[in-house]
Protein backbone atom coordinates (compact mmCIF):
# COMPACT_ATOMS: atom_id res chain seq x y z
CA UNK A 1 -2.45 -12.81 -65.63
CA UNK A 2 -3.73 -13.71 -62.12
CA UNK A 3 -7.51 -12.74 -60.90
CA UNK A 4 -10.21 -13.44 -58.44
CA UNK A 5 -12.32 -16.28 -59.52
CA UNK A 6 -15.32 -15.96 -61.08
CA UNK A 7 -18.72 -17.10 -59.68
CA UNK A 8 -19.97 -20.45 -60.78
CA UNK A 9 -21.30 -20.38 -64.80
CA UNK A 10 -25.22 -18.71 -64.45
CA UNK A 11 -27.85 -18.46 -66.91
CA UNK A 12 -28.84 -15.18 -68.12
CA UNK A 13 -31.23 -14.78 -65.79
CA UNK A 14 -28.98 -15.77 -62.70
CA UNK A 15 -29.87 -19.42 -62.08
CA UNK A 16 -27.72 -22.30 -61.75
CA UNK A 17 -27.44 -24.35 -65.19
CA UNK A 18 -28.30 -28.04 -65.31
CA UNK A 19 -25.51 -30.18 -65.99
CA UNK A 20 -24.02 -28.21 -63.45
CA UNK A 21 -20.47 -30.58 -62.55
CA UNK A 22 -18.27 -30.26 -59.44
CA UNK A 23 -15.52 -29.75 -61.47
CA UNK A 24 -16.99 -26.40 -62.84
CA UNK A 25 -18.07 -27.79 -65.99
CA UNK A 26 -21.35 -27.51 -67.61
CA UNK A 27 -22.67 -30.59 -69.38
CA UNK A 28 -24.53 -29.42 -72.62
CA UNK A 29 -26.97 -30.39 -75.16
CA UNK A 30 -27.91 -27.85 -78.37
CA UNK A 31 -24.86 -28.88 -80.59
CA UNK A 32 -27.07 -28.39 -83.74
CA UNK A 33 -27.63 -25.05 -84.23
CA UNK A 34 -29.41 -23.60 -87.53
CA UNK A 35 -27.81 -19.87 -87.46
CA UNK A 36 -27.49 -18.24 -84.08
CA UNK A 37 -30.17 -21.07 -82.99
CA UNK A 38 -29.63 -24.11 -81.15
CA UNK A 39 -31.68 -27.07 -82.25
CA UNK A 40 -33.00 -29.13 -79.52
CA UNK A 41 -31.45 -32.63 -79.29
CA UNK A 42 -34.95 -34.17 -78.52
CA UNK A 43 -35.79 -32.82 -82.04
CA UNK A 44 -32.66 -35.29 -82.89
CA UNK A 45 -33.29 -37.93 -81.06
CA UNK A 46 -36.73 -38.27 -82.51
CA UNK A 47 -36.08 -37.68 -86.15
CA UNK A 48 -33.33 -40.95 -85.29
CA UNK A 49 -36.36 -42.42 -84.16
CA UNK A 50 -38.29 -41.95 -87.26
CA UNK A 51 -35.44 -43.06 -88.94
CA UNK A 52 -35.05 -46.87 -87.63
CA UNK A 53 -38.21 -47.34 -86.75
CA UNK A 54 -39.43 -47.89 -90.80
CA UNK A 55 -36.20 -50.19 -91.46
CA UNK A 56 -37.61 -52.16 -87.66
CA UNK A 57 -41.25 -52.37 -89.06
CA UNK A 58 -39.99 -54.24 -92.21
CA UNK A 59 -38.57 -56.95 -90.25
CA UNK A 60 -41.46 -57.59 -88.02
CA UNK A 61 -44.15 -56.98 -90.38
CA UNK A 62 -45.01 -60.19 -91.24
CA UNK A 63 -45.21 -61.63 -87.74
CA UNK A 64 -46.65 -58.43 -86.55
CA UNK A 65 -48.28 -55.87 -89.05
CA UNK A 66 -49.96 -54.10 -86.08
CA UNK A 67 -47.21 -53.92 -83.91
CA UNK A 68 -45.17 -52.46 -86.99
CA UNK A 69 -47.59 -50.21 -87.63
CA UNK A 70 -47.29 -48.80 -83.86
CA UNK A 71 -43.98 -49.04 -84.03
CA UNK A 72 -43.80 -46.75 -86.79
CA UNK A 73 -46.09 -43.95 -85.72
CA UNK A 74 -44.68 -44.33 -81.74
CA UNK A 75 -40.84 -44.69 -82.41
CA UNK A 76 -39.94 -40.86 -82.88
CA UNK A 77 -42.40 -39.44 -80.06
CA UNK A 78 -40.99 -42.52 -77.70
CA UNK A 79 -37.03 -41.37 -78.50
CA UNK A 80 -37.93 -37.94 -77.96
CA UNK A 81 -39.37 -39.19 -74.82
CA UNK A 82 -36.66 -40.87 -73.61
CA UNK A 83 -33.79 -38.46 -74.95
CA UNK A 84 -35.42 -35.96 -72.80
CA UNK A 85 -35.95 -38.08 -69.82
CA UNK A 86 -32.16 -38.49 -69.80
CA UNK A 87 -30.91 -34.66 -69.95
CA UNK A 88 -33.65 -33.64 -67.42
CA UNK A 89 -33.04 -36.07 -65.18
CA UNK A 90 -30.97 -39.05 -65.34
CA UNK A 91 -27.84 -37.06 -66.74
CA UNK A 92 -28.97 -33.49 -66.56
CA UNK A 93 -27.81 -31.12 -69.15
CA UNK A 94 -27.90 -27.20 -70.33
CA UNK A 95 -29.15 -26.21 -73.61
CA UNK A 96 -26.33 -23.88 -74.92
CA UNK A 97 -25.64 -22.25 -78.43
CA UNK A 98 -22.02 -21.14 -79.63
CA UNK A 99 -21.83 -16.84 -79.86
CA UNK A 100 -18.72 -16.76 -81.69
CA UNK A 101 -15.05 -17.49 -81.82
CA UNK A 102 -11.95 -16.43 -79.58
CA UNK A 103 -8.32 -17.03 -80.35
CA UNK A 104 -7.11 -18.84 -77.06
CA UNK A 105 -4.67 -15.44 -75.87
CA UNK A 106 -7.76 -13.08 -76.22
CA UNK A 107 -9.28 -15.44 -73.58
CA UNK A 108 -9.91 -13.55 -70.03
CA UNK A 109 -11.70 -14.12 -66.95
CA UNK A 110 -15.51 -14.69 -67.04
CA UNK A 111 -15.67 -16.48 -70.50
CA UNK A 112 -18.01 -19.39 -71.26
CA UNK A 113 -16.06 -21.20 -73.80
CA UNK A 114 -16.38 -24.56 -75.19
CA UNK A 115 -14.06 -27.33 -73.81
CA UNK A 116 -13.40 -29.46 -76.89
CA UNK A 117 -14.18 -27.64 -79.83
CA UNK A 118 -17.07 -26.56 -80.72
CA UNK A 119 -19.87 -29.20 -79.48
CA UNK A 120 -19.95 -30.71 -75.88
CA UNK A 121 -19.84 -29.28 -72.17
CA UNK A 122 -18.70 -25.50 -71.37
CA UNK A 123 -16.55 -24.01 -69.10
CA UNK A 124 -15.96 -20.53 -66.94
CA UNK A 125 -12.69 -19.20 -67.86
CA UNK A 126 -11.21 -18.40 -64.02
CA UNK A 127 -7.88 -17.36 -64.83
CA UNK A 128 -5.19 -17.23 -67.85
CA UNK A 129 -2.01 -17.45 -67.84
CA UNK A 130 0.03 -17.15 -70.99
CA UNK A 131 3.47 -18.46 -71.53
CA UNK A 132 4.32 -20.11 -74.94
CA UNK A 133 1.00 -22.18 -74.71
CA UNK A 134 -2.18 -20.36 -72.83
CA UNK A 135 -2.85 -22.07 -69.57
CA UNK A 136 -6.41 -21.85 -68.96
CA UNK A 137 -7.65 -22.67 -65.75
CA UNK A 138 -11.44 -23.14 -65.15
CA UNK A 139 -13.85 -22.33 -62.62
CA UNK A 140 -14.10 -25.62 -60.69
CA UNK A 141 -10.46 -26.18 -60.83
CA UNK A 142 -10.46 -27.65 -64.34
CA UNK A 143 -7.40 -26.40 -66.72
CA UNK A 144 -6.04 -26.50 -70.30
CA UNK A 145 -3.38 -25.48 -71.98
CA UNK A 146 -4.32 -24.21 -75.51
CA UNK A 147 -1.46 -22.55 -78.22
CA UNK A 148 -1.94 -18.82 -78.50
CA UNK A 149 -3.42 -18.90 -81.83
CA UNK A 150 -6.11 -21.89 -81.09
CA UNK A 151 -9.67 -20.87 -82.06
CA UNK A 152 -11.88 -21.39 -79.51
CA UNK A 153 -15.49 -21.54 -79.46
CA UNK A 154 -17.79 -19.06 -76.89
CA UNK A 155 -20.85 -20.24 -75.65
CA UNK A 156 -24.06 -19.12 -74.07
CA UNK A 157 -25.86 -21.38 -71.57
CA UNK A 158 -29.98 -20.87 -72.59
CA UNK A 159 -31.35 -23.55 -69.72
């Protein structure tokens, strides 16, 4: 099945997702979701941060009880920090949440699927094409071929 290509992937609201790739992909962040919503991966990357920073303090306590202590109280807010430094800026991403499931020959046109199950960057289904596998092509020029009864997960982009 042959059609016009889709516009870029948009947010709801029209704009142009970060992560934006010039391959048509859309590099994401938001593959924790609670329910229907997507837990922020700064929310991750500090609670990581709590987590080392106790198991860090040990070591250094007796050389540096003070230091341990700041350690301790700094490391989450500091990974957070940083986490979020990284998907705004140095390797901007979208915050996205899956919306359900699709086998791969009920794909069409215009879908925001998942590329590799059901974490990591989205796509903009541009065209299908379905033989014995489904050849999915994406905006951007990316493709994949898929069997007919793969499960595939949809996606929203939120930012």
């Amino acid at each position: 099945m042959r059609s016009e290509s889709p516009a870029a992937p948009r947010l709801a609201d029209g704009g142009v997702p970060r992560g934006l790739t010039k391959a048509g992909w859309v590099r994401t962040t938001g593959w924790l979701q609670v329910g229907d919503r997507p837990v922020s991966s700064v929310y991750v990357a500090a609670t990581v941060g709590l987590l080392w920073a106790p198991i860090v303090a040990v070591a250094v306590v007796p050389a540096f009880p003070v230091a341990a202590g700041i350690l301790v109280v700094t490391a989450p807010v500091v990974s957070g920090a940083v986490w979020w430094v990284v998907t705004a800026w140095l390797r901007p991403s979208s915050s996205a949440r899956n919306i359900g499931q699709k086998s791969a020959d009920d794909l069409a046109p215009g879908d925001v699927v998942r590329l590799h199950g059901s974490i990591g960057p989205v796509g903009q289904v541009a065209e299908v094409t379905r033989d014995e596998d489904v050849q999915v092509v994406f905006h951007g020029g990316g493709h994949l071929s898929w069997a007919s009864c793969h499960v595939v997960h949809m996606a929203e982009l939120l930012s």
